[in-house]
PDB file of N, CA and C in Angstrom:
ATOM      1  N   UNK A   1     -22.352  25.831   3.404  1.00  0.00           N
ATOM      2  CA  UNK A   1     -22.790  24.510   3.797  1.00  0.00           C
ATOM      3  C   UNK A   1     -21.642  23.504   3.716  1.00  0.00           C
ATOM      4  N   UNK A   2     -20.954  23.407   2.744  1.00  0.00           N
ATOM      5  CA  UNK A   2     -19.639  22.773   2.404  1.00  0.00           C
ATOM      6  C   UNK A   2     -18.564  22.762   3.052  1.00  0.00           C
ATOM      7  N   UNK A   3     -18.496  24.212   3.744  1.00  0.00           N
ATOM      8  CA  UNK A   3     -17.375  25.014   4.968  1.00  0.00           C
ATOM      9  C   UNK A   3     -17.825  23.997   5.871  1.00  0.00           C
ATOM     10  N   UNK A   4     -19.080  24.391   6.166  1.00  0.00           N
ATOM     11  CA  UNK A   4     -19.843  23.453   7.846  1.00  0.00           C
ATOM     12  C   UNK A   4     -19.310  21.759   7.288  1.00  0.00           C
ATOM     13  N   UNK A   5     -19.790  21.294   6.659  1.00  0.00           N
ATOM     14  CA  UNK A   5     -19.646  19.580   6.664  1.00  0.00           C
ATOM     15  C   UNK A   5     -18.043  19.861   7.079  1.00  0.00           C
ATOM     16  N   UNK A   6     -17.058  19.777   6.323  1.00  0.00           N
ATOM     17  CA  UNK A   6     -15.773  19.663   6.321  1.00  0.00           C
ATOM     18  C   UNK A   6     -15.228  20.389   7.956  1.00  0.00           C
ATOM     19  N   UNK A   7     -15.678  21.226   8.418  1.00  0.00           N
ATOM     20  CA  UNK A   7     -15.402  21.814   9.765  1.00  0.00           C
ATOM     21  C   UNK A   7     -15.742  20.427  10.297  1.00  0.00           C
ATOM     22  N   UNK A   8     -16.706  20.171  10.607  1.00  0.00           N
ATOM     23  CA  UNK A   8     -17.433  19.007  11.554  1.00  0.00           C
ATOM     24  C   UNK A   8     -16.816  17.967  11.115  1.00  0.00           C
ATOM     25  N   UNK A   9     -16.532  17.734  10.160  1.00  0.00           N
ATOM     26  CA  UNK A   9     -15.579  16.405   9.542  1.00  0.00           C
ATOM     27  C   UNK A   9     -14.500  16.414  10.317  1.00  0.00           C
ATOM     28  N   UNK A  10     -13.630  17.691  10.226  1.00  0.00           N
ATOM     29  CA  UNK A  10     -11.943  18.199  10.836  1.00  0.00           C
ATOM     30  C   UNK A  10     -11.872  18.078  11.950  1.00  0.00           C
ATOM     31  N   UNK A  11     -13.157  18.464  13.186  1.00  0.00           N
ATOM     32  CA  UNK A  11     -13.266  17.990  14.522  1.00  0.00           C
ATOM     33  C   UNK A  11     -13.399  16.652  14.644  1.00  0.00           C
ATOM     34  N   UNK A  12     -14.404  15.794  14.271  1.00  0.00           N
ATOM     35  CA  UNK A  12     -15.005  14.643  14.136  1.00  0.00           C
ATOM     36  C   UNK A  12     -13.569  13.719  14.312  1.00  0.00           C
ATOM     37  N   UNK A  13     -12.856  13.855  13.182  1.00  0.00           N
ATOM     38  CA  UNK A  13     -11.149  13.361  12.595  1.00  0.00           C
ATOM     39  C   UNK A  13     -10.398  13.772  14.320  1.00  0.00           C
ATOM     40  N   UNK A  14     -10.175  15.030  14.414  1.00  0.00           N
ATOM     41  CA  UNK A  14      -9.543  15.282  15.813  1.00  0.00           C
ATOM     42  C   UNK A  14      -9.930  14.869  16.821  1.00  0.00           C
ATOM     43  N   UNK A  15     -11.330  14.383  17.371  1.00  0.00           N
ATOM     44  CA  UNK A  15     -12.132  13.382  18.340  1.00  0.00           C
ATOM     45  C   UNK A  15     -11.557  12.319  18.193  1.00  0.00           C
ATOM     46  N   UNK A  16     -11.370  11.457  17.153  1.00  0.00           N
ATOM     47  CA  UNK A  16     -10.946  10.196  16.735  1.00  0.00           C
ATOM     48  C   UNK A  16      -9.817   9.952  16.911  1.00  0.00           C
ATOM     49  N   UNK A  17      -9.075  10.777  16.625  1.00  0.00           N
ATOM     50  CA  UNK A  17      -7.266  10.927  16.855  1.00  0.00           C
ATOM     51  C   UNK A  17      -6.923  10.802  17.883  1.00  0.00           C
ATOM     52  N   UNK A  18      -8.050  11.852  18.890  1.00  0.00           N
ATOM     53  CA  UNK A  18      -7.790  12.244  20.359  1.00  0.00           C
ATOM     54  C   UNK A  18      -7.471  10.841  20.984  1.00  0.00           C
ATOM     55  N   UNK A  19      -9.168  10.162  21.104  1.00  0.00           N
ATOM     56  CA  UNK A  19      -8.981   9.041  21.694  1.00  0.00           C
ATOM     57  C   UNK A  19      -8.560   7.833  21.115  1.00  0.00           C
ATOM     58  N   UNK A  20      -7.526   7.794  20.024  1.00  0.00           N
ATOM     59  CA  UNK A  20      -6.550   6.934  19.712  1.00  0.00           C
ATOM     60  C   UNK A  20      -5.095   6.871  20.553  1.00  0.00           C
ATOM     61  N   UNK A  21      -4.840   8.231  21.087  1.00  0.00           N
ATOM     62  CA  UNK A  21      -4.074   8.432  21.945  1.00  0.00           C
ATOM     63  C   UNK A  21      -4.045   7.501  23.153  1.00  0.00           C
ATOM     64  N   UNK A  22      -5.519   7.475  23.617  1.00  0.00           N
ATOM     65  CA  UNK A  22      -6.109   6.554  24.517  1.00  0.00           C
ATOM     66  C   UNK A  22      -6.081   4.920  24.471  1.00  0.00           C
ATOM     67  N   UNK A  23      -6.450   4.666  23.442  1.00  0.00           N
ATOM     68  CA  UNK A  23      -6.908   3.709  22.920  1.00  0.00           C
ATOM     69  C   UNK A  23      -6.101   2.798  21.791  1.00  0.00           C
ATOM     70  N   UNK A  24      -5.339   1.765  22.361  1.00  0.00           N
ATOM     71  CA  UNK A  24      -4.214   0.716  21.940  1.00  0.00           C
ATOM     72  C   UNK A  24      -4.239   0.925  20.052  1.00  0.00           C
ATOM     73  N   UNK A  25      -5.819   0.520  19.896  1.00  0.00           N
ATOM     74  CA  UNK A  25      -5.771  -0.277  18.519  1.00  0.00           C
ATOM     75  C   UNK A  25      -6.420   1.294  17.608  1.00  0.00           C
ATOM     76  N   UNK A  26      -6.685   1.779  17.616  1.00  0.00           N
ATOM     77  CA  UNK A  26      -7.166   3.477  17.049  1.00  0.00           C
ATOM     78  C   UNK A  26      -6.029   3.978  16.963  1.00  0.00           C
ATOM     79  N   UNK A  27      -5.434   3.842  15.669  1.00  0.00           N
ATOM     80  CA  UNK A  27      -4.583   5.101  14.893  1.00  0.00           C
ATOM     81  C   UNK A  27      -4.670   6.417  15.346  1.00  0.00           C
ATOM     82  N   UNK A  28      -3.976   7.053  15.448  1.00  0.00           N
ATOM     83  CA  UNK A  28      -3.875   8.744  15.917  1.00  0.00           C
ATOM     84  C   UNK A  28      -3.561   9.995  15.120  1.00  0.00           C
ATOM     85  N   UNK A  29      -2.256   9.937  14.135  1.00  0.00           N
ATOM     86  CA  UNK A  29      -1.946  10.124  13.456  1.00  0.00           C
ATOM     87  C   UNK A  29      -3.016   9.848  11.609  1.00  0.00           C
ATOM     88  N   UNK A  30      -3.352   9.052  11.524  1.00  0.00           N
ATOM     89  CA  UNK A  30      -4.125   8.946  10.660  1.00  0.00           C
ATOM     90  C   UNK A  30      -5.057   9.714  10.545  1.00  0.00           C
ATOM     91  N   UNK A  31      -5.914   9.767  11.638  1.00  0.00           N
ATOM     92  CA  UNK A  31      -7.046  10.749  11.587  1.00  0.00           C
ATOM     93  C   UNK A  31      -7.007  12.462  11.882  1.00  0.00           C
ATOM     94  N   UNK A  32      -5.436  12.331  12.429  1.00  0.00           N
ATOM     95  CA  UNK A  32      -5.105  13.781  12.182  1.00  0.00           C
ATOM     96  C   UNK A  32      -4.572  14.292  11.163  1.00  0.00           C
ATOM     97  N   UNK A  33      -4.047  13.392   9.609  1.00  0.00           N
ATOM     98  CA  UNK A  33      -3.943  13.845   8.239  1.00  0.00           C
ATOM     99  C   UNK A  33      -5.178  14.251   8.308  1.00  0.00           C
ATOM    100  N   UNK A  34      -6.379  13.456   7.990  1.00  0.00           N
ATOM    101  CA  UNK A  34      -7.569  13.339   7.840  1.00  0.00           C
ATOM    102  C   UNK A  34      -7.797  14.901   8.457  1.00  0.00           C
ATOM    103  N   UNK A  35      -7.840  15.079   9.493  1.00  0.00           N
ATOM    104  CA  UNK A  35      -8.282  16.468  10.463  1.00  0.00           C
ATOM    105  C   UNK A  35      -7.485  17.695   9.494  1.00  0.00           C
ATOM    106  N   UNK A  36      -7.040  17.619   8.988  1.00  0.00           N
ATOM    107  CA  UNK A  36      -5.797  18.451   8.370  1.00  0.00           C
ATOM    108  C   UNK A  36      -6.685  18.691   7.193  1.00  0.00           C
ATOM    109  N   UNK A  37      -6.176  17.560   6.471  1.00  0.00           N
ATOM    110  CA  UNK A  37      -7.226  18.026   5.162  1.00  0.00           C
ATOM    111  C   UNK A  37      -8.548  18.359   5.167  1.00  0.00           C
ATOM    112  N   UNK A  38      -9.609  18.524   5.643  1.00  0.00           N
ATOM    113  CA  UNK A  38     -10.594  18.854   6.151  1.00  0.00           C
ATOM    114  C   UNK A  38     -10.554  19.993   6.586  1.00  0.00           C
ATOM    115  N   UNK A  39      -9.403  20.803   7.341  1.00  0.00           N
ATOM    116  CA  UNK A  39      -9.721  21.729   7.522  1.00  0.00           C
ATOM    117  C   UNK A  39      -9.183  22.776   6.625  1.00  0.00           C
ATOM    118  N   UNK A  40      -8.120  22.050   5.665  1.00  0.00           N
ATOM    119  CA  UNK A  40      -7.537  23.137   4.768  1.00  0.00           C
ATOM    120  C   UNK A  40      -8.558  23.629   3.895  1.00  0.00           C
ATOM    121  N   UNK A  41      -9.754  22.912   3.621  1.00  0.00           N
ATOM    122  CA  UNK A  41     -10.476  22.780   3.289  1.00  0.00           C
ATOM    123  C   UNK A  41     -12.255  24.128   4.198  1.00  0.00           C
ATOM    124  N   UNK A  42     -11.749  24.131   5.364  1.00  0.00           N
ATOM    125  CA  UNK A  42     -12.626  24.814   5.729  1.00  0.00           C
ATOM    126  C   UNK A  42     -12.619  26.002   6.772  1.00  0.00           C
ATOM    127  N   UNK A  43     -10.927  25.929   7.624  1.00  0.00           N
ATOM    128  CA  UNK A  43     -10.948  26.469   8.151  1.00  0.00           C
ATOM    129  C   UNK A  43      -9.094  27.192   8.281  1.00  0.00           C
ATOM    130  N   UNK A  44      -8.567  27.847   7.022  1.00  0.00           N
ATOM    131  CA  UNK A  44      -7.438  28.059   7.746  1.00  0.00           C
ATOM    132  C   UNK A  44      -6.646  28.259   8.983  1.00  0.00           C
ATOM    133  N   UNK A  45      -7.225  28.614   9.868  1.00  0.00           N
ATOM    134  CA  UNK A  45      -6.777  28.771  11.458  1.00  0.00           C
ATOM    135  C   UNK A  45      -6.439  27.504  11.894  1.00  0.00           C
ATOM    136  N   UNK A  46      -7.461  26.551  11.982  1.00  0.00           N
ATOM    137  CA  UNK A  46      -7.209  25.424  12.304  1.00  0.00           C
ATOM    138  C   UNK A  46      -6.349  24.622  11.613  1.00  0.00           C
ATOM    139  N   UNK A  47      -6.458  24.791  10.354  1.00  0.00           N
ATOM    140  CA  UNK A  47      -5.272  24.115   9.408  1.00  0.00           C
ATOM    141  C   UNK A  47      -3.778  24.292  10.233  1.00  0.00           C
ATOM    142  N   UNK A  48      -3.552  25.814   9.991  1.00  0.00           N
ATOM    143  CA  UNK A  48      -1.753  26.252  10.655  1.00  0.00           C
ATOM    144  C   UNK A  48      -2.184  25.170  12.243  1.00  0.00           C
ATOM    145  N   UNK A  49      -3.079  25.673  12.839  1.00  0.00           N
ATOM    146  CA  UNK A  49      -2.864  25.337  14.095  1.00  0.00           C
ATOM    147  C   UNK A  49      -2.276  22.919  13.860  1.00  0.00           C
ATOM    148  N   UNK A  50      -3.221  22.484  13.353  1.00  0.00           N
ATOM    149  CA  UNK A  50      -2.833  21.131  13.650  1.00  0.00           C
ATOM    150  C   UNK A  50      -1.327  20.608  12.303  1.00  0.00           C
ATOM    151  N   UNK A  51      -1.128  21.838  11.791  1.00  0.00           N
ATOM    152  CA  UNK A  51      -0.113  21.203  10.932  1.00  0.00           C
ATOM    153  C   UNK A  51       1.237  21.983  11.196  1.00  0.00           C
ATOM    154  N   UNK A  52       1.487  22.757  12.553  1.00  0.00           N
ATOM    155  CA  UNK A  52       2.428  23.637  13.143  1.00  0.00           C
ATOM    156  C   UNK A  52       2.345  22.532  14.808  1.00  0.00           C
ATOM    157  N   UNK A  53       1.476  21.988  15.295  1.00  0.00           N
ATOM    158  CA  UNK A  53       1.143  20.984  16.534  1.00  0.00           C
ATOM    159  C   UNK A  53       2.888  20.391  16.537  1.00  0.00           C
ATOM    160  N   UNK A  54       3.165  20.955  17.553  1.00  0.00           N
ATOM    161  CA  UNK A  54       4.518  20.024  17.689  1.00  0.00           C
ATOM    162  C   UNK A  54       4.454  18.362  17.687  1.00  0.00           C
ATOM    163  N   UNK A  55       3.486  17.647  17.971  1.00  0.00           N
ATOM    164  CA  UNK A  55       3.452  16.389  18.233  1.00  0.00           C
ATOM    165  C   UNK A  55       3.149  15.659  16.976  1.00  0.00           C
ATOM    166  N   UNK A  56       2.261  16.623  16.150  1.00  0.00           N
ATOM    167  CA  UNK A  56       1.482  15.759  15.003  1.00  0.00           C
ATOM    168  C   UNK A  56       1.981  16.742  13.877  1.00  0.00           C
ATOM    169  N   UNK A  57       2.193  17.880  13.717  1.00  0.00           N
ATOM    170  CA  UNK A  57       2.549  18.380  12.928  1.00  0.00           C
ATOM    171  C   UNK A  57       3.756  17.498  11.657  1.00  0.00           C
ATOM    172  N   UNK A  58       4.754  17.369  12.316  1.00  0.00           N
ATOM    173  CA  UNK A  58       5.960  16.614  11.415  1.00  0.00           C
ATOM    174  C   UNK A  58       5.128  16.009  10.670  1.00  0.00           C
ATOM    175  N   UNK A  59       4.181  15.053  11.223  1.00  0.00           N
ATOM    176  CA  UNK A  59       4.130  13.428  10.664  1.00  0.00           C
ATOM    177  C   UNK A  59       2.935  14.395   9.620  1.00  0.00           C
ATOM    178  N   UNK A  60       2.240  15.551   9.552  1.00  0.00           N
ATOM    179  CA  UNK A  60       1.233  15.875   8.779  1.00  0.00           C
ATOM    180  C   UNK A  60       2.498  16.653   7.571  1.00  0.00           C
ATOM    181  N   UNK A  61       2.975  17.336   8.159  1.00  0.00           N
ATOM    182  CA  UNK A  61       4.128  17.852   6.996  1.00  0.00           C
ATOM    183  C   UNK A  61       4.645  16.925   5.987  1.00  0.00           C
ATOM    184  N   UNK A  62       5.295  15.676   6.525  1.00  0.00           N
ATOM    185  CA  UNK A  62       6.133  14.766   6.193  1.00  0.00           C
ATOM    186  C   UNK A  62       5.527  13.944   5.239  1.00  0.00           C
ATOM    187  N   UNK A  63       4.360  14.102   5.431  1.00  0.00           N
ATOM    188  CA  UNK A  63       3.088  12.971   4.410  1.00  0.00           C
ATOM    189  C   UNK A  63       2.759  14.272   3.249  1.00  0.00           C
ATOM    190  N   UNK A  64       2.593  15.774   3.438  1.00  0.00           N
ATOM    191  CA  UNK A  64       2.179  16.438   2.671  1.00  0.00           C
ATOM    192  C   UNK A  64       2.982  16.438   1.643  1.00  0.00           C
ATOM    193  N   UNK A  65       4.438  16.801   2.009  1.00  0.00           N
ATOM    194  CA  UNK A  65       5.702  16.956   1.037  1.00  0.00           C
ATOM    195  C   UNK A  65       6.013  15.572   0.559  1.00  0.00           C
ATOM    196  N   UNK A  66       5.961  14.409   1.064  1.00  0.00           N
ATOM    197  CA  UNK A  66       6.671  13.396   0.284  1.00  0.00           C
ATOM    198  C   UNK A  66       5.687  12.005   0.397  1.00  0.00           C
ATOM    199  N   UNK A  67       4.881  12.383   0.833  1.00  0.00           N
ATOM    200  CA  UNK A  67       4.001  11.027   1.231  1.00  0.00           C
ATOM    201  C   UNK A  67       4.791   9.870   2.130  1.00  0.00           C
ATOM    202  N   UNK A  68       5.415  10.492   2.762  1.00  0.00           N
ATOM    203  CA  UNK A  68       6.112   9.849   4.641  1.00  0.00           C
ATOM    204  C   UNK A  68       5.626   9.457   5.331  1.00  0.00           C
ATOM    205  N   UNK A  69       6.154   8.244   5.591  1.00  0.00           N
ATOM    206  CA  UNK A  69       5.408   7.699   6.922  1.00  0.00           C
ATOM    207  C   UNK A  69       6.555   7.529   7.970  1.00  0.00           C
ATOM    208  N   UNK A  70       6.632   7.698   8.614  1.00  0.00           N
ATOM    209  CA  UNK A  70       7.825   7.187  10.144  1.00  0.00           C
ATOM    210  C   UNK A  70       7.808   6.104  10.310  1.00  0.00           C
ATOM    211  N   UNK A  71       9.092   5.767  10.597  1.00  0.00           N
ATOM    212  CA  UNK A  71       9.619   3.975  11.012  1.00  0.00           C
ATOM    213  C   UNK A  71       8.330   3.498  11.977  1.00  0.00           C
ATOM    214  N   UNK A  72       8.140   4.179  13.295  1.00  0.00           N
ATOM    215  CA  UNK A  72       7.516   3.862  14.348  1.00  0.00           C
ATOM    216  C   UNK A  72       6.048   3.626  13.552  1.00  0.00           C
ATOM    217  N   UNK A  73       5.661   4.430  13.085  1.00  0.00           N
ATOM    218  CA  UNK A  73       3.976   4.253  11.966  1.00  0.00           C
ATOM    219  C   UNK A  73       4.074   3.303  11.347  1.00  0.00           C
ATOM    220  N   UNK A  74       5.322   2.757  10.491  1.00  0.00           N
ATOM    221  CA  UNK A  74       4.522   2.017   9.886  1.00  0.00           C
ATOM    222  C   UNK A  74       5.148   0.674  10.572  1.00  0.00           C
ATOM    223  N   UNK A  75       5.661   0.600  11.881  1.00  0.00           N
ATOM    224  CA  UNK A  75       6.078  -1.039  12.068  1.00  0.00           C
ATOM    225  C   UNK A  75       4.455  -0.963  13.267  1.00  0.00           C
ATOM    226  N   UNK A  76       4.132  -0.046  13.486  1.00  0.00           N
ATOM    227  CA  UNK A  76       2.936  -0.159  14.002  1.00  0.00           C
ATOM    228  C   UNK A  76       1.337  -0.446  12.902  1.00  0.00           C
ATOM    229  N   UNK A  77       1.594  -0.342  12.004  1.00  0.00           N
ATOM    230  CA  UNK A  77       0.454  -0.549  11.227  1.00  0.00           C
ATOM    231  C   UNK A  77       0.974  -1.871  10.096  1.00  0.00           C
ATOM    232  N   UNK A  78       2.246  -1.934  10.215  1.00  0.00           N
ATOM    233  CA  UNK A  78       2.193  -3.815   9.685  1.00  0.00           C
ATOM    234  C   UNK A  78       2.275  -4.504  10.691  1.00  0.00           C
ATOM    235  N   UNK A  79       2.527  -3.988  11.974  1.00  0.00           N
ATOM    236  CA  UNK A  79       2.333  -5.052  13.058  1.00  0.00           C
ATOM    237  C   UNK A  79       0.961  -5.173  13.276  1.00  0.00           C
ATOM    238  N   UNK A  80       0.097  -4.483  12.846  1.00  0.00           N
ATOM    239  CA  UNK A  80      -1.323  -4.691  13.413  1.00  0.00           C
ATOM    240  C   UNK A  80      -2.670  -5.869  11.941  1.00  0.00           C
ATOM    241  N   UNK A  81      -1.910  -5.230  10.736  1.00  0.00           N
ATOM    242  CA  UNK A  81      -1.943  -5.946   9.478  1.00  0.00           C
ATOM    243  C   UNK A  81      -1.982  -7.012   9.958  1.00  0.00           C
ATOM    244  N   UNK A  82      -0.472  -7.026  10.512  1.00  0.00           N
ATOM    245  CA  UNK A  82       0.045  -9.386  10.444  1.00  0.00           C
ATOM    246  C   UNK A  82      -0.709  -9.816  11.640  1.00  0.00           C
ATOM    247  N   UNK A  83      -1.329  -9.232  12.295  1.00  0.00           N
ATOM    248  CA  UNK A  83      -2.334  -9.262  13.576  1.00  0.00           C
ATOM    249  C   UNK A  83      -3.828  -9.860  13.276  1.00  0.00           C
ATOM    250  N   UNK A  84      -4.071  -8.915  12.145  1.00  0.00           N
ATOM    251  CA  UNK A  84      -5.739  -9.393  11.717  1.00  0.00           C
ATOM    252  C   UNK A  84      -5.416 -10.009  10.701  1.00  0.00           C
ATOM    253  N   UNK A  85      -4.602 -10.199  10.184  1.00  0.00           N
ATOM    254  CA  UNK A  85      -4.222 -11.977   8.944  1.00  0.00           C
ATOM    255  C   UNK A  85      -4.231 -12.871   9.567  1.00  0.00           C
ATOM    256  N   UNK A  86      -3.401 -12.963  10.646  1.00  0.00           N
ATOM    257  CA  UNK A  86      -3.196 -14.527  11.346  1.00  0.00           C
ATOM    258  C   UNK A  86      -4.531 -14.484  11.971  1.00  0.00           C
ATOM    259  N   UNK A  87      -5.244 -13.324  12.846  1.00  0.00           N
ATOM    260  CA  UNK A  87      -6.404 -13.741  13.489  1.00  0.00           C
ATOM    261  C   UNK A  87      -7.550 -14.397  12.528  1.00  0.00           C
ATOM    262  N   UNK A  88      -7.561 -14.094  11.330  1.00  0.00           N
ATOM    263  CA  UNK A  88      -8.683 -14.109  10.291  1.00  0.00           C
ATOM    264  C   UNK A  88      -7.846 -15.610  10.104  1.00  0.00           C
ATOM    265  N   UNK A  89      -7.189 -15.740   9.875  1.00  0.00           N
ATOM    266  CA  UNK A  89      -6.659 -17.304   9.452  1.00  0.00           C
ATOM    267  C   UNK A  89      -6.641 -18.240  10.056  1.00  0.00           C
ATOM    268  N   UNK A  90      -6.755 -17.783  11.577  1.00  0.00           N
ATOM    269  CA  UNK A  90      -6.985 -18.911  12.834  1.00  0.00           C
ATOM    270  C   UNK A  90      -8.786 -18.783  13.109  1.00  0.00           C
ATOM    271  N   UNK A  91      -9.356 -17.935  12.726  1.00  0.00           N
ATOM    272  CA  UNK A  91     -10.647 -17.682  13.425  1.00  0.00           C
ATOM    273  C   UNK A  91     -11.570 -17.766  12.269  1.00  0.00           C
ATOM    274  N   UNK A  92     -11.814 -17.603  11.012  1.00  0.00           N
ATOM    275  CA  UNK A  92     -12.232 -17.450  10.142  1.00  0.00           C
ATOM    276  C   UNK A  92     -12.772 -18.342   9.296  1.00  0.00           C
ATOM    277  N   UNK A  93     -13.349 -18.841   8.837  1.00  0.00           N
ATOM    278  CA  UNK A  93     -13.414 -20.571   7.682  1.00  0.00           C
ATOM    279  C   UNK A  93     -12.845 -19.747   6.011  1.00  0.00           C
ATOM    280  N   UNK A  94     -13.134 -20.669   5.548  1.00  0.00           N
ATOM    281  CA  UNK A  94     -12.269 -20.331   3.920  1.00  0.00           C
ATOM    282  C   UNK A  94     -13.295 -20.029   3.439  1.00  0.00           C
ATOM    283  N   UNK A  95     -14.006 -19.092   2.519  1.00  0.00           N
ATOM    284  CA  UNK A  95     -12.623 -18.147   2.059  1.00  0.00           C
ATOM    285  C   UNK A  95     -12.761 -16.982   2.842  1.00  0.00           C
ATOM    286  N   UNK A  96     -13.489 -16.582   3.971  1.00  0.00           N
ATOM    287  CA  UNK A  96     -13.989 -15.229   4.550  1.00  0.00           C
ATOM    288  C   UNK A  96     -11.600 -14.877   5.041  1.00  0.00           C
ATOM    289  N   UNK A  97     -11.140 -16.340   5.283  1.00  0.00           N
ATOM    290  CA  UNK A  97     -10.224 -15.521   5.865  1.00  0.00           C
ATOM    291  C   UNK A  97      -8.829 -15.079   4.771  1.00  0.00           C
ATOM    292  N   UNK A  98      -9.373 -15.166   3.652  1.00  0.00           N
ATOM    293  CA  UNK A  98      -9.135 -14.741   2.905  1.00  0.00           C
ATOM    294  C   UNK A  98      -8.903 -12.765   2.440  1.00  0.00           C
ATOM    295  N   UNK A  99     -10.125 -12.483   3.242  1.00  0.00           N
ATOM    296  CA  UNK A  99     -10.518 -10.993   3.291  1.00  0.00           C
ATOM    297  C   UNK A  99      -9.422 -10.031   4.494  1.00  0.00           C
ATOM    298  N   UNK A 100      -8.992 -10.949   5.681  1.00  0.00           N
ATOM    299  CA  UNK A 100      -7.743 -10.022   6.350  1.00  0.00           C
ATOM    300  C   UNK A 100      -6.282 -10.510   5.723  1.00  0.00           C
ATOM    301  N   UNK A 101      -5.768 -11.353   5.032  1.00  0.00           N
ATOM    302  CA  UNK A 101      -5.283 -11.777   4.539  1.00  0.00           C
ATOM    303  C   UNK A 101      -4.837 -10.807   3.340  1.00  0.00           C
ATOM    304  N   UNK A 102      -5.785 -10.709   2.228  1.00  0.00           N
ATOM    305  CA  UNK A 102      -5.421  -9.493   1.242  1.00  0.00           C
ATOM    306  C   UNK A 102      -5.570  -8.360   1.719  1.00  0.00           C
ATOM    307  N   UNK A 103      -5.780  -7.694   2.499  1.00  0.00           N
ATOM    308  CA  UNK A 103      -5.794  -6.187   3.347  1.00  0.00           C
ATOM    309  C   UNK A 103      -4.195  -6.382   3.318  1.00  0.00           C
ATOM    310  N   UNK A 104      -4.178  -7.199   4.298  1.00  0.00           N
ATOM    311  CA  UNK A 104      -2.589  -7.095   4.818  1.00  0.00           C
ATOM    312  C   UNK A 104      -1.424  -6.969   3.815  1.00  0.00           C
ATOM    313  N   UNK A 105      -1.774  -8.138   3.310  1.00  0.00           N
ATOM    314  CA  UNK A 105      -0.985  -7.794   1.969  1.00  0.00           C
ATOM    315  C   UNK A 105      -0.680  -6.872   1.073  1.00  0.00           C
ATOM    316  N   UNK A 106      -1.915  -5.781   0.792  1.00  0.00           N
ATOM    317  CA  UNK A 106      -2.346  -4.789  -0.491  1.00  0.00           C
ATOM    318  C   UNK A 106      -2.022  -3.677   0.759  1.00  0.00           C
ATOM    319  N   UNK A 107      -2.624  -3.997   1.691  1.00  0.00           N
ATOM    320  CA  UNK A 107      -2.083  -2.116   2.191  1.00  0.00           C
ATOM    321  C   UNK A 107      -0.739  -2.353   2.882  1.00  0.00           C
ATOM    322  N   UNK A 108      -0.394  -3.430   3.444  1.00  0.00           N
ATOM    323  CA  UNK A 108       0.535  -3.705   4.018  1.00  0.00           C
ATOM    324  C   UNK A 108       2.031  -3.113   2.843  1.00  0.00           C
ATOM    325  N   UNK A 109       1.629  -4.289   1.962  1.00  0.00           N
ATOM    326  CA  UNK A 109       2.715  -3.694   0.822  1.00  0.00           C
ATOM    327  C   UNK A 109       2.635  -1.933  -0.054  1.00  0.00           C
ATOM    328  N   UNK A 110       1.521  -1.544   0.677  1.00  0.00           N
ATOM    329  CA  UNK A 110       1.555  -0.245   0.133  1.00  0.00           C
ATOM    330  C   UNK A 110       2.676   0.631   0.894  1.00  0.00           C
ATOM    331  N   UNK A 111       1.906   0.806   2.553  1.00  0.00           N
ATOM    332  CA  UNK A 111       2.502   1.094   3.754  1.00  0.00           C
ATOM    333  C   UNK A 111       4.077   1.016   3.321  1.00  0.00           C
ATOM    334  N   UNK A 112       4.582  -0.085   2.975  1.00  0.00           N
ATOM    335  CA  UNK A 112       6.166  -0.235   3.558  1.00  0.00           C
ATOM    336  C   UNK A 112       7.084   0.217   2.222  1.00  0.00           C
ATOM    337  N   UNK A 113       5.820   1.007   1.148  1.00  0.00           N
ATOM    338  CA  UNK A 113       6.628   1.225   0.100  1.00  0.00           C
ATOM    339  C   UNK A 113       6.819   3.039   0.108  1.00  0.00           C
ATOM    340  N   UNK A 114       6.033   3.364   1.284  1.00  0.00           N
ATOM    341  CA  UNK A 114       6.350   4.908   1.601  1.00  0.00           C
ATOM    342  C   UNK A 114       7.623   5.597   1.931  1.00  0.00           C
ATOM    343  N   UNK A 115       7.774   6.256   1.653  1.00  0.00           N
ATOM    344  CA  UNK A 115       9.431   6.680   2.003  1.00  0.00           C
ATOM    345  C   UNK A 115       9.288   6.854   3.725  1.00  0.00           C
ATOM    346  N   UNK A 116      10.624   6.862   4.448  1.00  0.00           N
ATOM    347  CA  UNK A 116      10.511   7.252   5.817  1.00  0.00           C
ATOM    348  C   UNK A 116      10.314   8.829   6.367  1.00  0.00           C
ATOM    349  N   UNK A 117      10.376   8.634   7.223  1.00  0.00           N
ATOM    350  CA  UNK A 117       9.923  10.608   7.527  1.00  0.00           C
ATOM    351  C   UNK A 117      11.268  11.567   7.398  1.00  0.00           C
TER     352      UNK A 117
END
């Protein structure tokens, strides 16, 4: 039963990834760690297969061994941070815009404290 959730999780994650590819503001990479662990978890085949993926593989390796993120990842995920701070700060009343504001900050400063790939 545990195999099944986490399988359906590992696709679910690879659906999400997929159409992030597609889709400007949907992370890609993120949800294919996510797809990864999930399946190490349920399906070795699929594991080798998305963590050997020439495209996504590195960036799943690179996070396994050192907790890496790539230049391009993360000026894309503090560029999107300083995106929903200023929007929450122009659009928001006090204190709600307060709430994209510390995101940005707390994961933002997490993000840029990862080593590079």
């Amino acid at each position: 039963m545990r195999r099944l959730l986490f399988l359906g999780l590992g696709f679910a994650s690879v659906a999400l990834g997929a159409a992030g590819i597609l889709l400007p503001l949907l992370p890609t990479v993120p949800f294919m760690l996510l797809a990864a662990f999930f399946f190490a978890r349920s399906s070795p085949r699929l594991e080798a297969w998305i963590v050997e993926h020439p495209r996504f593989g590195p960036s799943i390796r690179a996070w396994r061994e050192r907790g890496a993120i790539g230049p391009a990842g993360k000026r894309a995920a503090l560029g999107a941070f300083a995106f929903s701070a200023v929007l929450g700060l122009v659009l928001l009343p006090f204190p709600w815009l307060l709430a994209p504001l510390a995101a940005a900050v707390g994961g933002g400063g997490w993000i840029a404290t990862r080593p590079d790939e």
